[in-house]
PDB file of N, CA and C in Angstrom:
ATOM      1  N   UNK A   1       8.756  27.955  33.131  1.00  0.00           N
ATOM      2  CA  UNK A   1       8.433  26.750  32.411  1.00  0.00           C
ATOM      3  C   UNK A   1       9.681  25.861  32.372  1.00  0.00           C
ATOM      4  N   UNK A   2       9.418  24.473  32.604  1.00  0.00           N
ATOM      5  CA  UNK A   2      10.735  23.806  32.792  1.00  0.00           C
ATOM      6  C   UNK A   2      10.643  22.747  31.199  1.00  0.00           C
ATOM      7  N   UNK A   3      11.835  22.448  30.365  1.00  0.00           N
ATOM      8  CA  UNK A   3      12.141  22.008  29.618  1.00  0.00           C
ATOM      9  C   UNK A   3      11.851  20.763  29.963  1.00  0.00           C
ATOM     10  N   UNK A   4      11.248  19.550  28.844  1.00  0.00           N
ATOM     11  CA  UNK A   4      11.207  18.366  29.057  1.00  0.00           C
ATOM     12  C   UNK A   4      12.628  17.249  29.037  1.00  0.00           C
ATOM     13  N   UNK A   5      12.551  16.218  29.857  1.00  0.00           N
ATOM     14  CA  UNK A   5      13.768  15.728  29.619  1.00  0.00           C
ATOM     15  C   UNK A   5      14.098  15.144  28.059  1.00  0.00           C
ATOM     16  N   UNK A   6      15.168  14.967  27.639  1.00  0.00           N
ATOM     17  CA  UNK A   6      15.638  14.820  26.124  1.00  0.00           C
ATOM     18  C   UNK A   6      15.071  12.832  26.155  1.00  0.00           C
ATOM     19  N   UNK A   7      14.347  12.981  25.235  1.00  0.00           N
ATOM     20  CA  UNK A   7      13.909  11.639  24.987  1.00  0.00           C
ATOM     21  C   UNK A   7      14.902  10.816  23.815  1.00  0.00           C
ATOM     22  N   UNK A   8      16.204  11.586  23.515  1.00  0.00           N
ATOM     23  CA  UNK A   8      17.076  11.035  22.411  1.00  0.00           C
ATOM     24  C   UNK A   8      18.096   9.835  23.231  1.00  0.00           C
ATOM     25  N   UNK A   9      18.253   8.670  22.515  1.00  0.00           N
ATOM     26  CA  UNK A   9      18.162   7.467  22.688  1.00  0.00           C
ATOM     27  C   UNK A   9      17.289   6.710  23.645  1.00  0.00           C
ATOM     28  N   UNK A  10      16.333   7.144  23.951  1.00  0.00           N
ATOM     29  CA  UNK A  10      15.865   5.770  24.743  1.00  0.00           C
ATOM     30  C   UNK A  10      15.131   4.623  24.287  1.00  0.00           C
ATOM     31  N   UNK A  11      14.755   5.372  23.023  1.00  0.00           N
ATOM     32  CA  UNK A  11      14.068   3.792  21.900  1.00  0.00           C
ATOM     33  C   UNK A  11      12.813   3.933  22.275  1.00  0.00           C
ATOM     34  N   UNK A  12      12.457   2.176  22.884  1.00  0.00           N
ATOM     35  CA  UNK A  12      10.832   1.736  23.544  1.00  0.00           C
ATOM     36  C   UNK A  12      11.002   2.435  25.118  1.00  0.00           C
ATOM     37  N   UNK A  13      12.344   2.244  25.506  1.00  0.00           N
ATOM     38  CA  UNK A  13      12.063   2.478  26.654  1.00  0.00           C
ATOM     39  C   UNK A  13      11.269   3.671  27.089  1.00  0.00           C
ATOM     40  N   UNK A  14      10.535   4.830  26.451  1.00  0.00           N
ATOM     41  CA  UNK A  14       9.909   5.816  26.834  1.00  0.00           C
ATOM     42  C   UNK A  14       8.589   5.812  27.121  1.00  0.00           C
ATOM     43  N   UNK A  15       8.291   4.101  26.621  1.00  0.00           N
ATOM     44  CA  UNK A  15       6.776   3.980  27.067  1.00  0.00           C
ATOM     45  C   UNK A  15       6.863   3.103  28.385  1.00  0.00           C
ATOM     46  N   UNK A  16       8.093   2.597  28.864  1.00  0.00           N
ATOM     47  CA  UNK A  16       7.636   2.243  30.312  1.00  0.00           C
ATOM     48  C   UNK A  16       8.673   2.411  30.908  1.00  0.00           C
ATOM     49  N   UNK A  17       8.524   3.882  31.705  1.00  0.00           N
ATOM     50  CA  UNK A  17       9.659   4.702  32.174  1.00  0.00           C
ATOM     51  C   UNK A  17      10.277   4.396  33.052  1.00  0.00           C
ATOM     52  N   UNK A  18       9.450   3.451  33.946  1.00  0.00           N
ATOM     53  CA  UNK A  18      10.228   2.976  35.816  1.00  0.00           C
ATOM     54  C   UNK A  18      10.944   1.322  35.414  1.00  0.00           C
ATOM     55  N   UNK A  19      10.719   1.208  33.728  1.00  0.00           N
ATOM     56  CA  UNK A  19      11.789  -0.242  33.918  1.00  0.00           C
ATOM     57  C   UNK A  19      12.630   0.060  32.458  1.00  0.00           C
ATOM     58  N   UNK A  20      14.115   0.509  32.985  1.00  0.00           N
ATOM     59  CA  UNK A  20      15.019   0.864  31.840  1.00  0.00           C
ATOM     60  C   UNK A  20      15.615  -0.410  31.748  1.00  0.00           C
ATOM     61  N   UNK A  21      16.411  -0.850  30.255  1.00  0.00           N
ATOM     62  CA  UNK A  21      17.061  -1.636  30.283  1.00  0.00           C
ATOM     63  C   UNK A  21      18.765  -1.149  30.384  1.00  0.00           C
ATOM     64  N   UNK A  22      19.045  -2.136  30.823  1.00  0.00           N
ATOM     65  CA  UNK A  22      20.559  -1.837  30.190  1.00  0.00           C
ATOM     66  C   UNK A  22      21.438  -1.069  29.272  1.00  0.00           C
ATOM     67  N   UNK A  23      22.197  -0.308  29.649  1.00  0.00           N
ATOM     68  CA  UNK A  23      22.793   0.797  28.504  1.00  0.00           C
ATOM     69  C   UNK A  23      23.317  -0.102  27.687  1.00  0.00           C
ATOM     70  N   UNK A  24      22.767  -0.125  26.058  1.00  0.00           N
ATOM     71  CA  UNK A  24      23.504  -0.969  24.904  1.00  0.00           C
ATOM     72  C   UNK A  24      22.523  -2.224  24.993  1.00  0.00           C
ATOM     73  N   UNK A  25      21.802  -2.674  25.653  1.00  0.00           N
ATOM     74  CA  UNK A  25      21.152  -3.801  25.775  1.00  0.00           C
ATOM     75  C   UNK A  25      19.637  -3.412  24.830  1.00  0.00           C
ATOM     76  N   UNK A  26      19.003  -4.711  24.062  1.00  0.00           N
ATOM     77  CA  UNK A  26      18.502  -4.457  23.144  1.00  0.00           C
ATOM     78  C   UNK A  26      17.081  -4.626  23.011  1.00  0.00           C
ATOM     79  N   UNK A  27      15.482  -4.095  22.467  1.00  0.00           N
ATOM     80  CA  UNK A  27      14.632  -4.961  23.424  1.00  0.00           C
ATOM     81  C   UNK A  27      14.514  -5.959  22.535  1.00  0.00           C
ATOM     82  N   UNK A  28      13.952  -7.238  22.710  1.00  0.00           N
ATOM     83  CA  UNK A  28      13.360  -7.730  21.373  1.00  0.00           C
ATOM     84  C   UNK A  28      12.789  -7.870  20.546  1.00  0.00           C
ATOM     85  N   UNK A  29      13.377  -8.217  19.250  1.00  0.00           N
ATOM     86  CA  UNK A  29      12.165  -7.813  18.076  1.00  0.00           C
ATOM     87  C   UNK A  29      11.174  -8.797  18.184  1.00  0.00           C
ATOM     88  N   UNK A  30       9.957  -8.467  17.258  1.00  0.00           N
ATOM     89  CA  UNK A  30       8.903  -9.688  17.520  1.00  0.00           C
ATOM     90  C   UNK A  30       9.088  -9.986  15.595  1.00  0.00           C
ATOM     91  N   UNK A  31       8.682 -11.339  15.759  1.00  0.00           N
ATOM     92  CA  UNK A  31       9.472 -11.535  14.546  1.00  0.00           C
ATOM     93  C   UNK A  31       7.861 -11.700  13.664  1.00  0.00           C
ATOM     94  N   UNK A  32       8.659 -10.892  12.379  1.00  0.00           N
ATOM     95  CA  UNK A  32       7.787 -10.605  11.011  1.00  0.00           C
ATOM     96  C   UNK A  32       7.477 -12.095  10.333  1.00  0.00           C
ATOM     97  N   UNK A  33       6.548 -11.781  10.103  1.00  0.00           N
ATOM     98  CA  UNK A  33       5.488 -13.128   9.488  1.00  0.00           C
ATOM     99  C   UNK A  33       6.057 -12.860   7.937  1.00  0.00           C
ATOM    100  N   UNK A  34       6.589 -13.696   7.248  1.00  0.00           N
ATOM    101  CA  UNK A  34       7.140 -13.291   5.793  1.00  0.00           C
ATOM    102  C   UNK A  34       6.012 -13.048   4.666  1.00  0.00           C
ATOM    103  N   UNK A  35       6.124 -12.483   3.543  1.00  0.00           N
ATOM    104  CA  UNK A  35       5.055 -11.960   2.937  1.00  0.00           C
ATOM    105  C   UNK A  35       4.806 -12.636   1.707  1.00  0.00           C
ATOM    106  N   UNK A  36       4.047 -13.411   1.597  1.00  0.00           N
ATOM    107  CA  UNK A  36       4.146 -14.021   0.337  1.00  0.00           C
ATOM    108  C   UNK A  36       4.013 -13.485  -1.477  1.00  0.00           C
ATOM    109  N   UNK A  37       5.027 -13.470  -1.812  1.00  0.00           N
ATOM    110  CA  UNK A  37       4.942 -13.358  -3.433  1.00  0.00           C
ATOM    111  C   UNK A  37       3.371 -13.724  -4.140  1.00  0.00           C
ATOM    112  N   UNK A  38       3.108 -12.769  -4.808  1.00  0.00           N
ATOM    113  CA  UNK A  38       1.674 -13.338  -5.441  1.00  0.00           C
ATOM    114  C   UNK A  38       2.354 -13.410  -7.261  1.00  0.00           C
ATOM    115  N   UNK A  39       1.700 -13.941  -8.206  1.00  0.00           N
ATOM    116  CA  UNK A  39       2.478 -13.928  -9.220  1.00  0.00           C
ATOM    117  C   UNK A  39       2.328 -13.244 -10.579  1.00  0.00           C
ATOM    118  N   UNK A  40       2.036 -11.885  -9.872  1.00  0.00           N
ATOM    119  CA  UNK A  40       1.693 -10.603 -10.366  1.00  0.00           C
ATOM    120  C   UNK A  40       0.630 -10.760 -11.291  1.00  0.00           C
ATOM    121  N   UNK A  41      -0.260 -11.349 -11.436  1.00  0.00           N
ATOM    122  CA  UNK A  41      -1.959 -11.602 -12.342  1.00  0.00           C
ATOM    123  C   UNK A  41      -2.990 -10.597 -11.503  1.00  0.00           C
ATOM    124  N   UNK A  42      -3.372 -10.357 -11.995  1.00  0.00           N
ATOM    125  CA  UNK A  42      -5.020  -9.677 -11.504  1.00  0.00           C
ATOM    126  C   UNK A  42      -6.053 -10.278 -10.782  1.00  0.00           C
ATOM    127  N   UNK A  43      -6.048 -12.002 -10.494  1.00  0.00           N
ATOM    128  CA  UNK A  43      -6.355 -12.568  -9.931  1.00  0.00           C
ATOM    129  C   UNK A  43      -7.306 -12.809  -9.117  1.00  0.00           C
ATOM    130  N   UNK A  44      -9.039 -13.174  -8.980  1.00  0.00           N
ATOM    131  CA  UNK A  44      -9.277 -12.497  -8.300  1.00  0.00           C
ATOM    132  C   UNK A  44      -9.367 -13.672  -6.883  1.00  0.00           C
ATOM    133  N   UNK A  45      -9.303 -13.572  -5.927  1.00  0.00           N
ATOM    134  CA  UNK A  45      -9.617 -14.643  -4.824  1.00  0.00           C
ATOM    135  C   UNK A  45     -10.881 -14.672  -4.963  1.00  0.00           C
ATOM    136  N   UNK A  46     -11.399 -16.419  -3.851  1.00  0.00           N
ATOM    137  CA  UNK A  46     -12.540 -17.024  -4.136  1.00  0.00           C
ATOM    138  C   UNK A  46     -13.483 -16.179  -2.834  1.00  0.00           C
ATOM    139  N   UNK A  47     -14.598 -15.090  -2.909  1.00  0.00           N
ATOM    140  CA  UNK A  47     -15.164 -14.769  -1.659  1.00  0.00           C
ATOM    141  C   UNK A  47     -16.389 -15.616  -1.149  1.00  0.00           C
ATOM    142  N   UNK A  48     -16.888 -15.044  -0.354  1.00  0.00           N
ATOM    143  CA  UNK A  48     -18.830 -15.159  -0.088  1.00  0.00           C
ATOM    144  C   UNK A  48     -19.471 -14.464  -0.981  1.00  0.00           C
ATOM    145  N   UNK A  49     -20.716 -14.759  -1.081  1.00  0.00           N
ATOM    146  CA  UNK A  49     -21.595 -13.879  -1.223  1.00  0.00           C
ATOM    147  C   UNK A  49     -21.575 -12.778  -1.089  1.00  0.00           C
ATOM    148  N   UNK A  50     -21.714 -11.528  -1.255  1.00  0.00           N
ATOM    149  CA  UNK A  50     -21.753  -9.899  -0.872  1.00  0.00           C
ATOM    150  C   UNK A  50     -20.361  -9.523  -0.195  1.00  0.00           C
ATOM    151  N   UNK A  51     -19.267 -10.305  -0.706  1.00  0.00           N
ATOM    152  CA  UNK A  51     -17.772  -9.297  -0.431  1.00  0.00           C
ATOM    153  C   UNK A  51     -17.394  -9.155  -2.039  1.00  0.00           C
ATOM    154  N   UNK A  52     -16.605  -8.097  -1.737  1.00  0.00           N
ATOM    155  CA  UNK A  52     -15.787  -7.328  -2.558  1.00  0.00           C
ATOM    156  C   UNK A  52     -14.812  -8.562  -2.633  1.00  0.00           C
ATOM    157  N   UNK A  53     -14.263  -9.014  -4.212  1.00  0.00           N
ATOM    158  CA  UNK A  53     -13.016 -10.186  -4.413  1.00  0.00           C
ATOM    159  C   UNK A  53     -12.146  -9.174  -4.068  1.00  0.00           C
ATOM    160  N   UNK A  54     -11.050  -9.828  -3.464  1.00  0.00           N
ATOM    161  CA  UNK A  54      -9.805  -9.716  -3.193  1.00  0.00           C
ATOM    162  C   UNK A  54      -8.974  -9.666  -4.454  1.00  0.00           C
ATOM    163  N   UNK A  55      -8.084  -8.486  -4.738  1.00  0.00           N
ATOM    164  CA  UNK A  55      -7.715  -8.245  -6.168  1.00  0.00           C
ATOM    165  C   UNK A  55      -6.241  -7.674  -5.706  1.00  0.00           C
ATOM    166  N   UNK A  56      -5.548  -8.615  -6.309  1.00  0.00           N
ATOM    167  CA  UNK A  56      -3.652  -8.534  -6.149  1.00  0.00           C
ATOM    168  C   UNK A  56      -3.298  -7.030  -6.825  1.00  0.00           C
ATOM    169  N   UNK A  57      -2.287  -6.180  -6.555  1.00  0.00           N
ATOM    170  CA  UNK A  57      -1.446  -5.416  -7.161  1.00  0.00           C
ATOM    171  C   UNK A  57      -0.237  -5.586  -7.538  1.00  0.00           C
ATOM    172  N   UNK A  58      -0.722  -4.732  -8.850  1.00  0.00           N
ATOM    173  CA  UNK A  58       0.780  -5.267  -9.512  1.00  0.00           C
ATOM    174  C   UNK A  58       1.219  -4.099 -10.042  1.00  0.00           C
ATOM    175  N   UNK A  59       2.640  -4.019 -10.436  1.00  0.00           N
ATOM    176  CA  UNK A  59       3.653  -2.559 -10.941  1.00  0.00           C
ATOM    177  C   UNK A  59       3.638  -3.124 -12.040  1.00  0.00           C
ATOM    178  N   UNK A  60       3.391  -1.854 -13.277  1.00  0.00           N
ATOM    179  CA  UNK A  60       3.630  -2.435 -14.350  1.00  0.00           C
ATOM    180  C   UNK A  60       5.087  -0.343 -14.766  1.00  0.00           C
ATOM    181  N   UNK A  61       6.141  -0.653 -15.834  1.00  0.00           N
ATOM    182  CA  UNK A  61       6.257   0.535 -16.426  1.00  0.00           C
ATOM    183  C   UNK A  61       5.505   0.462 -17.845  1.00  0.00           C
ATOM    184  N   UNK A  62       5.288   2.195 -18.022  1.00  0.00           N
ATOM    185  CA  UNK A  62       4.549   2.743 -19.100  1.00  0.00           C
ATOM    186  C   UNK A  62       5.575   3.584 -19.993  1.00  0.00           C
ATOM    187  N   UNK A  63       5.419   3.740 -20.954  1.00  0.00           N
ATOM    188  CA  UNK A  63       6.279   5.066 -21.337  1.00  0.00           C
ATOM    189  C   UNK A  63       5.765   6.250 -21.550  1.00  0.00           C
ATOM    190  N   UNK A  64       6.074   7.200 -21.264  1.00  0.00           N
ATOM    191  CA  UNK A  64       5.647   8.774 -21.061  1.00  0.00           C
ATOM    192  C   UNK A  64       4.505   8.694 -21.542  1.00  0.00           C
ATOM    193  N   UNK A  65       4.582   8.513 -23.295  1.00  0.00           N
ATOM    194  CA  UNK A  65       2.748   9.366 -23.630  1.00  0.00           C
ATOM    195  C   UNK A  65       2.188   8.701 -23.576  1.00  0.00           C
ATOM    196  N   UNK A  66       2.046   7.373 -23.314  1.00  0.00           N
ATOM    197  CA  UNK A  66       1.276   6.185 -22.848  1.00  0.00           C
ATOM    198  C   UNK A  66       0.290   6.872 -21.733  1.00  0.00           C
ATOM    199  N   UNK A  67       1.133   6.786 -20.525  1.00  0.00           N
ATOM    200  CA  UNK A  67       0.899   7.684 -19.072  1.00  0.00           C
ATOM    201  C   UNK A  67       0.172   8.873 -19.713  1.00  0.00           C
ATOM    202  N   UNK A  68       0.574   9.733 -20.256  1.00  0.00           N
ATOM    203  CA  UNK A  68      -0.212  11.039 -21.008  1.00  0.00           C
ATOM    204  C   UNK A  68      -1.416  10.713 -21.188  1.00  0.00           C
ATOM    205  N   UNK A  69      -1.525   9.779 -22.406  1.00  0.00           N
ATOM    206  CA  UNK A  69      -2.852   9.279 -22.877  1.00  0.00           C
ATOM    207  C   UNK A  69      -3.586   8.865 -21.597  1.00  0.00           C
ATOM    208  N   UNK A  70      -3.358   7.817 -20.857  1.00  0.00           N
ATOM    209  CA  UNK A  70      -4.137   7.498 -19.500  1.00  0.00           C
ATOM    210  C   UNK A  70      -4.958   8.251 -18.665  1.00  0.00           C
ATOM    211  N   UNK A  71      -3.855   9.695 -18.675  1.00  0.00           N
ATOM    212  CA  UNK A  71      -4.402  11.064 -17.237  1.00  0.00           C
ATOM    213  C   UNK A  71      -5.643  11.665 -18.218  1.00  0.00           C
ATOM    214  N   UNK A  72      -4.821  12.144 -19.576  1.00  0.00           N
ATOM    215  CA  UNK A  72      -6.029  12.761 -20.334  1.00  0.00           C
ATOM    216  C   UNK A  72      -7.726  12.066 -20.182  1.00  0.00           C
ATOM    217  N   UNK A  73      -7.590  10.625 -20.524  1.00  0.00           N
ATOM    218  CA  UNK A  73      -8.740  10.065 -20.236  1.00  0.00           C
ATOM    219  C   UNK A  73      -9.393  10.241 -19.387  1.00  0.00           C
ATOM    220  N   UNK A  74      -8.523   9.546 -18.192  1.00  0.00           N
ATOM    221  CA  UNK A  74      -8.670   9.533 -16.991  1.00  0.00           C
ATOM    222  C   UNK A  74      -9.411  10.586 -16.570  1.00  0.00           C
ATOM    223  N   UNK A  75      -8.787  11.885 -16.775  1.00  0.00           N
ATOM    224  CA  UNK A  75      -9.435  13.648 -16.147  1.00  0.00           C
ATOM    225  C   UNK A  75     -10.973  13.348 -16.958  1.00  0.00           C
ATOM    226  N   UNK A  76     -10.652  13.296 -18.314  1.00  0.00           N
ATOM    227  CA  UNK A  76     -12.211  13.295 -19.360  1.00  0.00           C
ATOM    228  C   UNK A  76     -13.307  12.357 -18.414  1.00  0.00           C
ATOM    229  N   UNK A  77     -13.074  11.128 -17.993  1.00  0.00           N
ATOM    230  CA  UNK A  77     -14.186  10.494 -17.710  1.00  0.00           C
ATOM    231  C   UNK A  77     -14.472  11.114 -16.109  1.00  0.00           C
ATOM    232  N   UNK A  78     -13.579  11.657 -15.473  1.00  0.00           N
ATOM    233  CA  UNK A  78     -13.631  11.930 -13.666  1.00  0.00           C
ATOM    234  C   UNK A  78     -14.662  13.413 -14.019  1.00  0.00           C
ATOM    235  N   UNK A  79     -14.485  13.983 -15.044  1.00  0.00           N
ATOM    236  CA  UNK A  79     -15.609  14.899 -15.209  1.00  0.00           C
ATOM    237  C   UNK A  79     -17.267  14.494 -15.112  1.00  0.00           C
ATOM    238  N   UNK A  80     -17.498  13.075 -16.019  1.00  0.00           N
ATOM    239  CA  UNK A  80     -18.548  12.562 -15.542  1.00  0.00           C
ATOM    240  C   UNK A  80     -18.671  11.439 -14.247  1.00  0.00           C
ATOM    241  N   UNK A  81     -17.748  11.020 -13.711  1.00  0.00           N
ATOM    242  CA  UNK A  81     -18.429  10.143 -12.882  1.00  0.00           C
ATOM    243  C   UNK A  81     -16.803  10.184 -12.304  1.00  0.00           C
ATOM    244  N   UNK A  82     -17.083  10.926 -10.912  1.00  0.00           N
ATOM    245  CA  UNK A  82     -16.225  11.220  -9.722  1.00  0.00           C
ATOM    246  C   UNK A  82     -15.597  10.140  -9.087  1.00  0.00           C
ATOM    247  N   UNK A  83     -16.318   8.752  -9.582  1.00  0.00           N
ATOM    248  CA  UNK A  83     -15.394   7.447  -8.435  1.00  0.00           C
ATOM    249  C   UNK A  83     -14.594   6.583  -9.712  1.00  0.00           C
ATOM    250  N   UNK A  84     -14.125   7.064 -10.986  1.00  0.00           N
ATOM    251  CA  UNK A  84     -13.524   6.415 -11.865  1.00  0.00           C
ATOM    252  C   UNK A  84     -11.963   6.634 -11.130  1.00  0.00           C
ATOM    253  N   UNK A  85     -11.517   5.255 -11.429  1.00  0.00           N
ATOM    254  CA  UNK A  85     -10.101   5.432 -11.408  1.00  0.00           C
ATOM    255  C   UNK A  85      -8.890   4.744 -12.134  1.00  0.00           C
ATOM    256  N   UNK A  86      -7.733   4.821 -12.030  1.00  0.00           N
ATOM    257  CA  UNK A  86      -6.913   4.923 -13.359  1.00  0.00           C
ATOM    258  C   UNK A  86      -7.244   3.152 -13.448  1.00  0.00           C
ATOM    259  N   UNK A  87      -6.977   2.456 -12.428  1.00  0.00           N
ATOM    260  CA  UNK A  87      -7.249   0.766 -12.435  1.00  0.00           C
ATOM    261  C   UNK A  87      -8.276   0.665 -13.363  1.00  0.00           C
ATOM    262  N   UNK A  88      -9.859   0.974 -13.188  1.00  0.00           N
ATOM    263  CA  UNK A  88     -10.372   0.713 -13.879  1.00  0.00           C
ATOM    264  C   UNK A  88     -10.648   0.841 -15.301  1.00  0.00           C
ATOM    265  N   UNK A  89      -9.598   1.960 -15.637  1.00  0.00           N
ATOM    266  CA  UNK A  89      -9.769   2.183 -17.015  1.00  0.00           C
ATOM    267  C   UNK A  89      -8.487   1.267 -17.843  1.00  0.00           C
ATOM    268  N   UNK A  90      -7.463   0.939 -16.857  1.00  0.00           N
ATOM    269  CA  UNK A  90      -6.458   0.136 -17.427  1.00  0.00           C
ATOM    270  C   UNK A  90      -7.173  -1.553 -17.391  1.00  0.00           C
ATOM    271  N   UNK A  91      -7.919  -2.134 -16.443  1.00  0.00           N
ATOM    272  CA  UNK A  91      -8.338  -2.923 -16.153  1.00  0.00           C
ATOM    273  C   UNK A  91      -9.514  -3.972 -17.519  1.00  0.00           C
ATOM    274  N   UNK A  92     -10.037  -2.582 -18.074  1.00  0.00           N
ATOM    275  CA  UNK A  92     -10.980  -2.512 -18.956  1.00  0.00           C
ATOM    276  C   UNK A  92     -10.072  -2.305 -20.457  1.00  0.00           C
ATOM    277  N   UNK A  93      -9.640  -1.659 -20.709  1.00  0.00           N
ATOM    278  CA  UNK A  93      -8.088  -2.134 -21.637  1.00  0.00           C
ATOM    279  C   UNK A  93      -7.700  -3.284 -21.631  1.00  0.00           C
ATOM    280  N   UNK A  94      -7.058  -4.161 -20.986  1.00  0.00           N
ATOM    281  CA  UNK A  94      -6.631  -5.115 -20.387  1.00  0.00           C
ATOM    282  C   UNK A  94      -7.985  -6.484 -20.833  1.00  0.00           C
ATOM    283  N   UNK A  95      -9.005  -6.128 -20.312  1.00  0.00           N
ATOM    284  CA  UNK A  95      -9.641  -7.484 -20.473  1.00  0.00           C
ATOM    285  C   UNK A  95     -10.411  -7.217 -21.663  1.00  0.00           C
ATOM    286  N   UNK A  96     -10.382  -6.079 -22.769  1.00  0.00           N
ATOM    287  CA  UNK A  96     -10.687  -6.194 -24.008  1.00  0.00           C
ATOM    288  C   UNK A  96      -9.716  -6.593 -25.090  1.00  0.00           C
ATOM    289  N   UNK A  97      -8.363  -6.787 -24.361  1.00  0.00           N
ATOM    290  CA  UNK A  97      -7.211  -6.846 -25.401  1.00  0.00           C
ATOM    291  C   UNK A  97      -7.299  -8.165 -25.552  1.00  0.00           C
ATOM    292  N   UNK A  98      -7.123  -9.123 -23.912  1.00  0.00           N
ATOM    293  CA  UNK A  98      -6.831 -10.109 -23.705  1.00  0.00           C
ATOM    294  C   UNK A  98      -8.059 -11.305 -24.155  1.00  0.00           C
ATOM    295  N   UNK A  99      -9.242 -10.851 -24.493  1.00  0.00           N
ATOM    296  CA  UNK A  99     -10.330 -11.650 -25.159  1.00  0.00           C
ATOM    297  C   UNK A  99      -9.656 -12.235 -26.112  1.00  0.00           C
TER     298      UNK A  99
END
């Protein structure tokens, strides 16, 4: 059985083997489309008819038994109904506070 050749440094070049570049020479990047800031709201975008709205994420911190309280729930209601998830129970918090 013969050992494969060592594929360490060749980068891209390993997907097109009969055209190497230059030792140290670089390929080019394709340049990243920048990502726009949303302004962390729940927000929902405007759809059609029969789509799902488009709904932003956002990081929020909790403090420990906060988080505690959440999972406990969280586990309690996933006992009855398997597609609950933590969003929706914070979500539903959230738009009873904010009334």
């Amino acid at each position: 059985m013969t050992k494969r050749p060592s594929l360490k440094g060749k980068g891209a070049d390993i997907f097109a083997p009969g055209e190497s570049s230059p030792k140290g020479a670089r390929s080019p990047r394709r340049r990243r489309t920048p990502v726009t800031q949303f302004a962390g709201t729940m927000a929902k975008h405007s759809t059609s008819e029969g789509q799902k709205p488009v709904i932003d994420k956002a990081t929020f911190y909790l403090p420990a038994d906060l988080l505690d309280r959440l999972d406990r729930i969280w586990m309690e209601q996933r006992r009855k109904n398997r597609k609950i998830r933590k969003s929706d129970i914070v979500k539903e918090a959230l738009e009873a506070h904010l009334k």
